[in-house]
N, C-alpha and C. Protein backbone atom coordinates (compact mmCIF):
# COMPACT_ATOMS: atom_id res chain seq x y z
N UNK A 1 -1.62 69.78 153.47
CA UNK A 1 -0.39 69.04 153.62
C UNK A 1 0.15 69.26 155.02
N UNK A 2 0.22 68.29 156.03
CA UNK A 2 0.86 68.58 157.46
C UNK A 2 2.51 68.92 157.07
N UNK A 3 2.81 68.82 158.18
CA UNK A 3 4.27 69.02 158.48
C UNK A 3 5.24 68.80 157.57
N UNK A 4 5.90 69.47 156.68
CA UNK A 4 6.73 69.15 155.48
C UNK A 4 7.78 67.86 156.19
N UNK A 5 8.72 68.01 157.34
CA UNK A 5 9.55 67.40 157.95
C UNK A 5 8.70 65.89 157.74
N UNK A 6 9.39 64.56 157.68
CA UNK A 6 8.86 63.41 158.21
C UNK A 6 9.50 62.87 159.24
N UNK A 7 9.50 63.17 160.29
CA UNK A 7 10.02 62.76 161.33
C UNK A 7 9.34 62.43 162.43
N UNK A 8 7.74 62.61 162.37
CA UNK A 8 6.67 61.79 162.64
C UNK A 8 6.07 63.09 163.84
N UNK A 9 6.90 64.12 164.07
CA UNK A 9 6.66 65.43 164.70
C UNK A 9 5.21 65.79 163.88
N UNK A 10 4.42 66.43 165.00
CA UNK A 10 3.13 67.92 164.29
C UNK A 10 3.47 69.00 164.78
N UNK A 11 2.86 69.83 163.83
CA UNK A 11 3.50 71.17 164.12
C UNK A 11 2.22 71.89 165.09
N UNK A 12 2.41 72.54 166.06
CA UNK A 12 1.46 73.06 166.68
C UNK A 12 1.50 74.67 166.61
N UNK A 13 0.64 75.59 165.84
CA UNK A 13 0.57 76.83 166.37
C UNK A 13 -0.36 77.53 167.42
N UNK A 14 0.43 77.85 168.15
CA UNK A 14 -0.11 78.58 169.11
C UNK A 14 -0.49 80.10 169.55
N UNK A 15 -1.81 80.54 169.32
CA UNK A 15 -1.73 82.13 168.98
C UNK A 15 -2.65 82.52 170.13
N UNK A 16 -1.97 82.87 171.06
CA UNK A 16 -2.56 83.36 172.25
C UNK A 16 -1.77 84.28 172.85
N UNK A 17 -2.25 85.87 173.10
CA UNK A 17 -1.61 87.00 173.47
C UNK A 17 -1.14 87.22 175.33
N UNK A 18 -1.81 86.03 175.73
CA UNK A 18 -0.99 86.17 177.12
C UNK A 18 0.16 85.56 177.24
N UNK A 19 1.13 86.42 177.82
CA UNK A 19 2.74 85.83 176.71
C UNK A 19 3.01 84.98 177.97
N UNK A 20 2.77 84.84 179.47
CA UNK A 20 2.73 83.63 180.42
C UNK A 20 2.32 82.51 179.83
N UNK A 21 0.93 82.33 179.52
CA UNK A 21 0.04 80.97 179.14
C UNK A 21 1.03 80.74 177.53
N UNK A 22 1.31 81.32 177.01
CA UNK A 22 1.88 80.85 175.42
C UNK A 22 3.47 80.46 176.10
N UNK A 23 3.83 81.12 176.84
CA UNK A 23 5.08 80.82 177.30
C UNK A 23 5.25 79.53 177.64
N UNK A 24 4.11 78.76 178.93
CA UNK A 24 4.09 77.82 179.65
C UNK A 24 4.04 76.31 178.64
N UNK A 25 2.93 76.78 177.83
CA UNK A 25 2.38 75.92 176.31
C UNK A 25 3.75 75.49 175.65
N UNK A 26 4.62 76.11 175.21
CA UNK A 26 5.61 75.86 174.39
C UNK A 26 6.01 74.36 174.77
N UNK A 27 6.99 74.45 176.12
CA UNK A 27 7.05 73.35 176.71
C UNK A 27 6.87 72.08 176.82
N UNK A 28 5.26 72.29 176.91
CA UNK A 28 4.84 71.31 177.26
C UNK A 28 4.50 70.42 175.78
N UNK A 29 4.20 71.25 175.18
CA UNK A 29 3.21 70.41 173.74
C UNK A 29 5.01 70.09 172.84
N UNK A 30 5.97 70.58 173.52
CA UNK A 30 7.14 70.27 173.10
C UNK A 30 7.63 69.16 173.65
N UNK A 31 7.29 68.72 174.72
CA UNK A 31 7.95 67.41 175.88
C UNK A 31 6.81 66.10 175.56
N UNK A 32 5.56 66.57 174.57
CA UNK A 32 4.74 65.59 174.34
C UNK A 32 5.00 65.45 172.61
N UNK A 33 6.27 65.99 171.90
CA UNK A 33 6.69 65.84 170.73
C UNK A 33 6.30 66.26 169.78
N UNK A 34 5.74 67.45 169.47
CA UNK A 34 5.55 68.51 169.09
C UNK A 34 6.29 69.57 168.49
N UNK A 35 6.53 70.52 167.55
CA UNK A 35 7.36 71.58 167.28
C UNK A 35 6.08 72.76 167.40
N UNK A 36 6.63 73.79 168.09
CA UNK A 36 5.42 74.81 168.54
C UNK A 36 6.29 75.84 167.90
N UNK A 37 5.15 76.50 166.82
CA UNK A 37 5.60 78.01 166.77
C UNK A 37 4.29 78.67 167.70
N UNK A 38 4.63 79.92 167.97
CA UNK A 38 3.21 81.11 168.81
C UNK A 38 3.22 82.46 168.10
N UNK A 39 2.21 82.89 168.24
CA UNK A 39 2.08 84.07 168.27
C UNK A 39 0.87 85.14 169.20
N UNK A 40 1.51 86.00 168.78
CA UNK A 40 0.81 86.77 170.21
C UNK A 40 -0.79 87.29 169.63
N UNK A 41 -1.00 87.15 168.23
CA UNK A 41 -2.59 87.90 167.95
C UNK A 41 -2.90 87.29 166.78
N UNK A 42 -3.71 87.18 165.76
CA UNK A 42 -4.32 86.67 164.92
C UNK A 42 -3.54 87.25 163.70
N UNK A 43 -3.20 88.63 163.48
CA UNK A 43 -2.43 89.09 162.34
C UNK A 43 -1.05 88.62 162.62
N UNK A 44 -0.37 88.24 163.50
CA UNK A 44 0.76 87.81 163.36
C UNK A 44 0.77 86.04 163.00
N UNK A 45 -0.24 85.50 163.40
CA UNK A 45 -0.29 84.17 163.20
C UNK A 45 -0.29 83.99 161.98
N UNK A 46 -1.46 84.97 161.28
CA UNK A 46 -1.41 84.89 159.62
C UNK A 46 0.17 84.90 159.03
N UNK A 47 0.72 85.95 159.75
CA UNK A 47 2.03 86.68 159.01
C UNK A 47 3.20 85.04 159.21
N UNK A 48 3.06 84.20 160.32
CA UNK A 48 3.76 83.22 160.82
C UNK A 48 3.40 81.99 159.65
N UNK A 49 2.15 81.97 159.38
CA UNK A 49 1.38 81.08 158.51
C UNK A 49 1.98 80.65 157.20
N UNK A 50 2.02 82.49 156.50
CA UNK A 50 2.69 82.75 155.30
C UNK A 50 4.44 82.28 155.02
N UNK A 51 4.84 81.73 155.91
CA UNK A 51 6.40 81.60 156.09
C UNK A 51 6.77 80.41 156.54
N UNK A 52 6.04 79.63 156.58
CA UNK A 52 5.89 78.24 157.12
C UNK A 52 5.14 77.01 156.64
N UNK A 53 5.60 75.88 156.79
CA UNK A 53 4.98 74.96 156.25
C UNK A 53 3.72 74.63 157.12
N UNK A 54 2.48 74.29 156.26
CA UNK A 54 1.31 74.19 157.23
C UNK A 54 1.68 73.33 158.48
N UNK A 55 1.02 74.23 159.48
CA UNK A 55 1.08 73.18 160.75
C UNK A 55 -0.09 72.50 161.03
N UNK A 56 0.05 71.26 162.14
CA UNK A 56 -1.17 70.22 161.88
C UNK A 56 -2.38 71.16 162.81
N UNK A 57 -1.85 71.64 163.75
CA UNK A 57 -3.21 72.09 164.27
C UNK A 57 -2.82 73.71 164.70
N UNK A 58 -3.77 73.86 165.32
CA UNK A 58 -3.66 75.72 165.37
C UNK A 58 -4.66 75.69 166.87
N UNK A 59 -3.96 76.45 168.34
CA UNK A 59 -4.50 76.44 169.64
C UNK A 59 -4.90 77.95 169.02
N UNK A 60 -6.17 78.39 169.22
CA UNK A 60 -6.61 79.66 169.11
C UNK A 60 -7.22 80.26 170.40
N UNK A 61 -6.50 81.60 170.84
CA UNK A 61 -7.35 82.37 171.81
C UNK A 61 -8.62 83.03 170.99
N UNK A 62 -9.57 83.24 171.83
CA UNK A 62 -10.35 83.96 170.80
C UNK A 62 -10.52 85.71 171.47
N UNK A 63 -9.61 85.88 172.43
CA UNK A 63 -10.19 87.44 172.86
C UNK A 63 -8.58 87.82 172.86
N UNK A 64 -8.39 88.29 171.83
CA UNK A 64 -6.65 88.99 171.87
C UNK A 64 -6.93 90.13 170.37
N UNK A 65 -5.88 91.26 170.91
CA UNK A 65 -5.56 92.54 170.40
C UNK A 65 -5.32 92.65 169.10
N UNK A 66 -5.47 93.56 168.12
CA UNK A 66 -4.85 93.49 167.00
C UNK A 66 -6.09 92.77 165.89
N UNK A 67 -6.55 91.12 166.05
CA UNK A 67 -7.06 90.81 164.97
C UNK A 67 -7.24 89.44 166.56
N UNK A 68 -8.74 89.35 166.57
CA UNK A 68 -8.82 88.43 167.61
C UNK A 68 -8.67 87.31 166.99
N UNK A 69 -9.73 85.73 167.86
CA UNK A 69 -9.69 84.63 167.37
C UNK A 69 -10.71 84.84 165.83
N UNK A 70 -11.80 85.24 166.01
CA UNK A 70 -13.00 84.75 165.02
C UNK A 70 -12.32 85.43 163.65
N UNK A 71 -11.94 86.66 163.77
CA UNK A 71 -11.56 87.33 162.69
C UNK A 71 -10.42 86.74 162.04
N UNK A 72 -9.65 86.00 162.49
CA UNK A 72 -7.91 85.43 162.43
C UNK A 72 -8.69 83.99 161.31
N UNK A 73 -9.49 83.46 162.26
CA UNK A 73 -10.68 81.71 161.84
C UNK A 73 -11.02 82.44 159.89
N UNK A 74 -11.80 83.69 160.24
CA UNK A 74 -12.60 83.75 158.91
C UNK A 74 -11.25 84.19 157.68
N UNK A 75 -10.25 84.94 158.78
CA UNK A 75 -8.96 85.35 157.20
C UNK A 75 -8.47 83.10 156.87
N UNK A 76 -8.50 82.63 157.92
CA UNK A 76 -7.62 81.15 157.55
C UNK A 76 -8.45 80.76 156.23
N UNK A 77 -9.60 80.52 156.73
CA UNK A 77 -10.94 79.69 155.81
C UNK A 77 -11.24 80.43 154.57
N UNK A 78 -11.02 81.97 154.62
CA UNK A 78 -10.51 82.26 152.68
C UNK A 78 -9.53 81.77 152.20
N UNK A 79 -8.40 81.57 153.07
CA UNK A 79 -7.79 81.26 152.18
C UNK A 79 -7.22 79.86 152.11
N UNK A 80 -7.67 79.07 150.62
CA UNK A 80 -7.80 77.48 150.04
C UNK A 80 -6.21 77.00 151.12
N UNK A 81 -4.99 77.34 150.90
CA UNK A 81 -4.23 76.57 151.68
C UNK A 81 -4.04 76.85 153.22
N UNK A 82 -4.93 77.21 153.66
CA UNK A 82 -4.98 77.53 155.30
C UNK A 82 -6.11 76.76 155.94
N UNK A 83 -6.85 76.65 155.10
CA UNK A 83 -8.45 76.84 155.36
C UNK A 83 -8.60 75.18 155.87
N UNK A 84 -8.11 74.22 155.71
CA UNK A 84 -8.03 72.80 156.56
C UNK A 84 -7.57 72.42 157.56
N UNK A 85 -6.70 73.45 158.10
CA UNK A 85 -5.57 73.86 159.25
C UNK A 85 -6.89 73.13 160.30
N UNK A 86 -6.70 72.31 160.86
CA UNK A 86 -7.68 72.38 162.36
C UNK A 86 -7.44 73.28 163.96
N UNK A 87 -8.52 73.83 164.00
CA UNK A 87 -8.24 74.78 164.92
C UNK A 87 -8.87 74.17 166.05
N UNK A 88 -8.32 74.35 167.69
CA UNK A 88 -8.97 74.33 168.56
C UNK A 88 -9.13 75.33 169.48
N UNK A 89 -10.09 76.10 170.06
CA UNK A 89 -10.19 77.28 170.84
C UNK A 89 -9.72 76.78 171.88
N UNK A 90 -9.18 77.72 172.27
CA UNK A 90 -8.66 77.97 174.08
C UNK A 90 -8.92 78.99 174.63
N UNK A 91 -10.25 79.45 175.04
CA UNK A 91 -11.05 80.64 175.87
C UNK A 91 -11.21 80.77 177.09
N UNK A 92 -11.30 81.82 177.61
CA UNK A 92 -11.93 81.54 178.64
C UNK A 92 -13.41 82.45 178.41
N UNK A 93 -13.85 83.13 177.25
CA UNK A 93 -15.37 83.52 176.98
C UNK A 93 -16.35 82.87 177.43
N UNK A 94 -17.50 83.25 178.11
CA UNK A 94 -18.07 82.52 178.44
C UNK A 94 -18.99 81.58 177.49
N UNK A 95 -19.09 82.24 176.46
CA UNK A 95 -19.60 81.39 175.15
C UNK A 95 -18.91 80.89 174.11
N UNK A 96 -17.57 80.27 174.79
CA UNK A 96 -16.82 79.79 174.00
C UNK A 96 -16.99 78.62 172.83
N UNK A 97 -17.72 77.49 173.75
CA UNK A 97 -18.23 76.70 172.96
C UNK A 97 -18.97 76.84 172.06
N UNK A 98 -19.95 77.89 171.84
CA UNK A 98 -20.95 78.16 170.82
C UNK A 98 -20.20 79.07 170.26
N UNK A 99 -19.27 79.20 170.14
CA UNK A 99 -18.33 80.38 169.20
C UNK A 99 -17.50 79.29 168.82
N UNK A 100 -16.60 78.35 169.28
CA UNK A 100 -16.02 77.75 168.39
C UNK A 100 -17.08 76.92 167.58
N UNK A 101 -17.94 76.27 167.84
CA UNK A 101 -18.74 75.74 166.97
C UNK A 101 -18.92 76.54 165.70
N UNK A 102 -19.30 77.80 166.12
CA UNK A 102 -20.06 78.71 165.04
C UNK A 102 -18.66 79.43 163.77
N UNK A 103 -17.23 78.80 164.44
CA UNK A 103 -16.21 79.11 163.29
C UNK A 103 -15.93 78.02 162.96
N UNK A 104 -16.33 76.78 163.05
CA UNK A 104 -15.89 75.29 162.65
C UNK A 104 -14.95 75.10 163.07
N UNK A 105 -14.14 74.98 164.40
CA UNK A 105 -13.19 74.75 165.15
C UNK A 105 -13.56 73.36 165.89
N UNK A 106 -12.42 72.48 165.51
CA UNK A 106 -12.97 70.64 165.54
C UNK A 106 -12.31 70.59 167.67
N UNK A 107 -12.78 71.60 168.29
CA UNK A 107 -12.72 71.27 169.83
C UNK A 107 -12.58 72.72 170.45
N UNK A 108 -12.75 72.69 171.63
CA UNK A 108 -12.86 73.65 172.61
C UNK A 108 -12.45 73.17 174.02
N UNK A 109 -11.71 74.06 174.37
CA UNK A 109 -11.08 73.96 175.55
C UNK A 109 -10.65 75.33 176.46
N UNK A 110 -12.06 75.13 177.91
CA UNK A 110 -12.50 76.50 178.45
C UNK A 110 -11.37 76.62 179.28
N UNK A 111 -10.49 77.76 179.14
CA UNK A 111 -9.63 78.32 180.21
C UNK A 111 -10.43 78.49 181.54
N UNK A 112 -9.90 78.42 182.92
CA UNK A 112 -8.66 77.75 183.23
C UNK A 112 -8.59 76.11 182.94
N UNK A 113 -7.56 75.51 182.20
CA UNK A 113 -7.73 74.25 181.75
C UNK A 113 -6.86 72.98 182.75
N UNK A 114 -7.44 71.78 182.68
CA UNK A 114 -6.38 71.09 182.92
C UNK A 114 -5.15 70.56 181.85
N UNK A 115 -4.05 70.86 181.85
CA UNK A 115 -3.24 70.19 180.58
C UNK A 115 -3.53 69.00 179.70
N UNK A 116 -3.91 67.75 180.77
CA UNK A 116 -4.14 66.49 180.37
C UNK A 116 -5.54 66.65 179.12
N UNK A 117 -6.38 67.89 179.61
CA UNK A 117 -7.55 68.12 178.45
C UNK A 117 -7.43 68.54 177.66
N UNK A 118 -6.46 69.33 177.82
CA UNK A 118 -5.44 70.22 176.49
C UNK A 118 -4.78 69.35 175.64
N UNK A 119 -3.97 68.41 176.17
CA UNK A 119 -3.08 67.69 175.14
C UNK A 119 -4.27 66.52 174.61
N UNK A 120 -5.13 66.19 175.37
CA UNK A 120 -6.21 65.13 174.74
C UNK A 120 -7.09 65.86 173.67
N UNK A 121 -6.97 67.45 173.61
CA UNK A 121 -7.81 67.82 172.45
C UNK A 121 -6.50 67.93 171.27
N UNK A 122 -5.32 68.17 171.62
CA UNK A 122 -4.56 68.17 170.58
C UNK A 122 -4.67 66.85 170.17
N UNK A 123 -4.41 65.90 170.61
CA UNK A 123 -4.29 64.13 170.01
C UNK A 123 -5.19 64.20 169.28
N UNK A 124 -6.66 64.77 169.65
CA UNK A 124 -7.78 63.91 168.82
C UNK A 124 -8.09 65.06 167.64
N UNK A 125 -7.43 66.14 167.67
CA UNK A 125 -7.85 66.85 166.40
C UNK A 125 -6.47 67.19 165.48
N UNK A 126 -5.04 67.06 165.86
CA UNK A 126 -4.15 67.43 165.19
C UNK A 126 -4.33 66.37 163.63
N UNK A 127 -3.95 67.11 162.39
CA UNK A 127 -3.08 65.70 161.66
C UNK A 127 -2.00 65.79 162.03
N UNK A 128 -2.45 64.12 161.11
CA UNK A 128 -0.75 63.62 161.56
C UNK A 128 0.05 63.56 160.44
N UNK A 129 1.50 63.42 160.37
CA UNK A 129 1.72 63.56 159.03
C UNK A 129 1.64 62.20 158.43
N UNK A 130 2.12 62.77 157.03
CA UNK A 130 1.63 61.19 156.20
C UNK A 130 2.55 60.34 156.60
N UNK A 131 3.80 60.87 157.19
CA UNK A 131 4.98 59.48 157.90
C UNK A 131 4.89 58.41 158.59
N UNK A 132 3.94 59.17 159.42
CA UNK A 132 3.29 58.59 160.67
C UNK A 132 2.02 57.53 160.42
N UNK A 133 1.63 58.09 159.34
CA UNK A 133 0.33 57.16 158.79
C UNK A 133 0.92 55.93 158.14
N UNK A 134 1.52 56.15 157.44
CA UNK A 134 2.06 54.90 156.19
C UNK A 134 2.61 54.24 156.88
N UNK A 135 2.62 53.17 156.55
CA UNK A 135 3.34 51.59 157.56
C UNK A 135 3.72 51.16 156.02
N UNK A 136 5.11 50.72 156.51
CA UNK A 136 5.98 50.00 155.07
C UNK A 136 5.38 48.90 154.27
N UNK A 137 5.26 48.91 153.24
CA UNK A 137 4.96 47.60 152.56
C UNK A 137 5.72 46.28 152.59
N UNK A 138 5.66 45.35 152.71
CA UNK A 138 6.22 43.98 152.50
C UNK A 138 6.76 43.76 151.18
N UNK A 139 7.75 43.30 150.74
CA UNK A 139 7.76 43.07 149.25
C UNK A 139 7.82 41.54 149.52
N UNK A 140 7.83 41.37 147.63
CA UNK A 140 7.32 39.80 147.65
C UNK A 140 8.76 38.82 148.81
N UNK A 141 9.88 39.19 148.42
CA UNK A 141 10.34 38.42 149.15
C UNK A 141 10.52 38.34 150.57
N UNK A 142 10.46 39.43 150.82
CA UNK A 142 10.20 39.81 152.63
C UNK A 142 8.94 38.85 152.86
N UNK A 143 7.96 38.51 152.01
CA UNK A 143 6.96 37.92 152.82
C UNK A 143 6.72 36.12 152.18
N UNK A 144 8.11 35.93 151.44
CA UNK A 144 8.39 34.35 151.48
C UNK A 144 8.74 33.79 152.62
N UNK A 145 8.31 32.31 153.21
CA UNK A 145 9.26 31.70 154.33
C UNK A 145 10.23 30.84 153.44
N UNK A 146 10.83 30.71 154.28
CA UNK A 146 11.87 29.89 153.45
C UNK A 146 11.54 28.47 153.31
């Protein structure tokens, strides 16, 4: 289920422990209409998860303290209401791509990034909510001419 709100907003979490780059992120994925929660490591994202209505997509670092990316990927995917969340890595590992592949993460995006590639992987992997999808029906008389 995306974004409880219908106000045609996605929710973006962002769990990356360099508190500059999560800092800068907020912003921006906010000025492109977005509601961003962050967190700084994989056990807090969980802990953010549990308290919140699913968000549409999830920016994952994969090399941070505490509970990294892969380990944070395998707690989401046990569990049935997390586990559809779409994730996209944001690494700078050098085998990033074959690591997000290998946690089923629907994109990758190698630090240092350009934004414009950043927000083009959010567009093409976030959901959207169902607000945003549904287009109003016509009823019979709305679609008489006179």
């Amino acid at each position: 289920m995306p974004d409880e709100m219908n106000d045609g907003a996605t929710t973006v979490l962002v769990v990356e422990d360099d508190f500059d780059l999560r800092d800068a992120l907020v912003p921006i994925l906010e000025y492109e209409g977005h509601r961003v929660v962050s967190a700084a490591n994989g056990k807090e994202a969980l802990e953010r998860l549990q308290t919140m209505p699913p968000p549409s997509l999830i920016l994952l670092d994969l090399m941070m303290p505490v509970m990294n990316g892969e380990e944070f990927r395998a707690e989401q995917l046990r569990d049935p209401t997390l586990a559809s969340i779409p994730v996209v890595v944001v690494s700078a590992h050098p085998g990033a791509e074959e690591r997000a592949r290998r946690i089923g993460a629907a994109g990758c995006v190698k630090k240092p990034f350009e934004i414009e590639d950043l927000l083009e992987q959010v567009r093409r992997s976030s959901r959207r909510p169902v607000a945003a999808v549904l287009t109003p029906r016509r009823s019979a008389t709305q679609s008489r001419r006179p």
